[in-house]
C-alpha atoms as a PDB file:
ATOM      1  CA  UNK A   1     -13.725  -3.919  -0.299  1.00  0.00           C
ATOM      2  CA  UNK A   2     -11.599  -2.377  -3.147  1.00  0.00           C
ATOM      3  CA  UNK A   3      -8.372  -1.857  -4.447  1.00  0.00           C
ATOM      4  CA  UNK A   4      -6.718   1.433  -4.652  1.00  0.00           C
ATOM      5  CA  UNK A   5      -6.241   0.786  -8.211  1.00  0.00           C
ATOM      6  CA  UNK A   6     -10.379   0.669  -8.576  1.00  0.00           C
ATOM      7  CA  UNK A   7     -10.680   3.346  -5.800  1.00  0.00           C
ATOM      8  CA  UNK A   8      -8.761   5.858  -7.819  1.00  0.00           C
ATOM      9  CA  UNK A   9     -10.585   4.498 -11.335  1.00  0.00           C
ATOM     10  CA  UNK A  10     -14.170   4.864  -9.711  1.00  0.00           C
ATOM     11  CA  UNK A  11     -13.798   7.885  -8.702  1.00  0.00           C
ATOM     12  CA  UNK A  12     -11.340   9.521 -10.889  1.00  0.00           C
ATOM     13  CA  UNK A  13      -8.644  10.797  -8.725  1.00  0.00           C
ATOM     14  CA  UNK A  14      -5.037  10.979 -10.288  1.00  0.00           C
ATOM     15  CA  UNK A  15      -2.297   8.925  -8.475  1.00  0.00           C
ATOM     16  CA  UNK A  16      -0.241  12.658  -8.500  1.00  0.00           C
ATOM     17  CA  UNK A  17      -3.783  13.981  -6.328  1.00  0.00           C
ATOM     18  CA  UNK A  18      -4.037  10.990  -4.074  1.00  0.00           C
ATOM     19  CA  UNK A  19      -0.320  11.281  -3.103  1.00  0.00           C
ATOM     20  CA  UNK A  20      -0.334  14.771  -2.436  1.00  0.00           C
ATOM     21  CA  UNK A  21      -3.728  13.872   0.086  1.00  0.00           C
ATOM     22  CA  UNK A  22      -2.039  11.533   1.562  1.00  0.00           C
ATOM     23  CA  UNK A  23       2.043  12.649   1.977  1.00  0.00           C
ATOM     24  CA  UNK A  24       3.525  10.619  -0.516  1.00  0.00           C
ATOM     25  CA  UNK A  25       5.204  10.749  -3.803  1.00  0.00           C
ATOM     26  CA  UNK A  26       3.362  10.056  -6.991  1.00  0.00           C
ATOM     27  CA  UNK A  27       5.924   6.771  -7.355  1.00  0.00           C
ATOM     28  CA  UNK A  28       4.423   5.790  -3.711  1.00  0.00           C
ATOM     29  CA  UNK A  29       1.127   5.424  -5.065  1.00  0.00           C
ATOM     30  CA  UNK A  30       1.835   3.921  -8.722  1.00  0.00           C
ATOM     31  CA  UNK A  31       3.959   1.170  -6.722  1.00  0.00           C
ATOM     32  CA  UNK A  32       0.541   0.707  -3.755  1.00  0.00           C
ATOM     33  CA  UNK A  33      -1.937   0.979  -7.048  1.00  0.00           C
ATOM     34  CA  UNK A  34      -0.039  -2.299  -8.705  1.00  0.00           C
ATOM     35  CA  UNK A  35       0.623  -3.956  -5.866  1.00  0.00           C
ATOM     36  CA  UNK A  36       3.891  -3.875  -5.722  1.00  0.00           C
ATOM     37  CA  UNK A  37       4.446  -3.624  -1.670  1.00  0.00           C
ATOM     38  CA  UNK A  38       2.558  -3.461   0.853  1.00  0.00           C
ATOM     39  CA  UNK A  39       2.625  -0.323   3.132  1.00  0.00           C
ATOM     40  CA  UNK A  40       3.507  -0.061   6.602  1.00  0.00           C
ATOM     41  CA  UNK A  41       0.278   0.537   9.199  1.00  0.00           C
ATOM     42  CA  UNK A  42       0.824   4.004   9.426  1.00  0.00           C
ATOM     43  CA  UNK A  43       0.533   4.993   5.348  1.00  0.00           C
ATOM     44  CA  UNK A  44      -2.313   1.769   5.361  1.00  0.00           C
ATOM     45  CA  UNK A  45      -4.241   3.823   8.105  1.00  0.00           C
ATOM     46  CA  UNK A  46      -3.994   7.086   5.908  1.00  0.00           C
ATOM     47  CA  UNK A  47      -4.994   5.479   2.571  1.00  0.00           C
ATOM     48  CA  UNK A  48      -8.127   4.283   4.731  1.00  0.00           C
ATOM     49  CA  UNK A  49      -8.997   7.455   5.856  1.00  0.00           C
ATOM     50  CA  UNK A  50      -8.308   9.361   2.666  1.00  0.00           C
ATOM     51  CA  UNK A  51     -10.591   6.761   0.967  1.00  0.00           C
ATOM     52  CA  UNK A  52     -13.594   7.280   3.912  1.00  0.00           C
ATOM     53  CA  UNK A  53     -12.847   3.346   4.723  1.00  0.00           C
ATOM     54  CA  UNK A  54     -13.566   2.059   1.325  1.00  0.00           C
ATOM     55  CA  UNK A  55      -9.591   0.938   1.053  1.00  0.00           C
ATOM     56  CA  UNK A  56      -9.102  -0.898   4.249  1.00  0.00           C
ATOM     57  CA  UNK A  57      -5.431  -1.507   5.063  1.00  0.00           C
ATOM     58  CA  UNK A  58      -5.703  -5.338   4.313  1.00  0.00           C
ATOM     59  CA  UNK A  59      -6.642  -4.226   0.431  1.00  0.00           C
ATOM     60  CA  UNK A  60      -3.702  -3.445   0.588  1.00  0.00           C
ATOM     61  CA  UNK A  61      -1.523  -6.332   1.845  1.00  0.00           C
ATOM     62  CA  UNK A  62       0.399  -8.239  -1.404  1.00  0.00           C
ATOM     63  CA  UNK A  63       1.948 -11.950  -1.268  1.00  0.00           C
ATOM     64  CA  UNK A  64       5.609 -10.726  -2.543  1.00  0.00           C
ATOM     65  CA  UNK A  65       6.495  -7.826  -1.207  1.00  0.00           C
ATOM     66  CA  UNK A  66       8.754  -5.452  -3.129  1.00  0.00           C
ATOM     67  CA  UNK A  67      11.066  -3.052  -1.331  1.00  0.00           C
ATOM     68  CA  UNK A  68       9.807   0.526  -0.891  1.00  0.00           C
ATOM     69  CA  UNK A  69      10.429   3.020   1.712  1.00  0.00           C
ATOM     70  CA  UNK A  70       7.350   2.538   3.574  1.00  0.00           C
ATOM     71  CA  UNK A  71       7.260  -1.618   2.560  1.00  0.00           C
ATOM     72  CA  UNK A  72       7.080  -4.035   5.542  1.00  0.00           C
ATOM     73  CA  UNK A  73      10.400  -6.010   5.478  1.00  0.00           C
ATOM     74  CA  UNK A  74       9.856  -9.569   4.509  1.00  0.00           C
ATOM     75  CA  UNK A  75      10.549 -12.017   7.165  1.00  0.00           C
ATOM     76  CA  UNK A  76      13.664 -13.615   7.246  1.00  0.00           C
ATOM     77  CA  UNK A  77      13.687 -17.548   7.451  1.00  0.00           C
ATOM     78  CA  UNK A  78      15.607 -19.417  10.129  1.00  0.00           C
ATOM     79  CA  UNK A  79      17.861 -22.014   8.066  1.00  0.00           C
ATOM     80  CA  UNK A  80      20.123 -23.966  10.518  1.00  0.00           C
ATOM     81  CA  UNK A  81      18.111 -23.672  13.483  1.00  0.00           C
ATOM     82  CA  UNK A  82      19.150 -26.381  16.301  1.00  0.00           C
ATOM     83  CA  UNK A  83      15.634 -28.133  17.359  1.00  0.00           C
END
């Protein structure tokens, strides 16, 4: 298991390089590299194959997600709901 932050440090690929491999911007991968959001399945399933499985798509799942343009929406709770 690794991060993409360690995946791109271990093997020296830029964060402009990995988002041209993988269709994104360069702001895409900065914000996936910190752990700022996590991706939706599709962009998870490239990252693993770009990465030849060593960044599996729950390396990349985060606590707090942050709003991006390929962030899973956070869930919304129920207040008021009649039991």
């Amino acid at each position: 298991m690794a991060t993409l932050s360690q995946y791109l440090q271990e093997t020296g690929t830029s964060q402009k390089d990995f988002a041209l491999l993988i269709g994104v911007d360069k702001g895409t991968v900065s914000r996936l590299a910190a752990k700022k959001f996590t991706p939706r399945l599709p962009l998870a399933a490239k990252i693993e194959a770009a990465t030849g499985g060593l960044v599996k798509p729950t390396d990349l799942l985060v606590d707090d997600d942050a709003e991006g343009p390929d962030a899973v929406p956070a869930p919304q709770s129920k207040q008021g709901a009649a039991g």
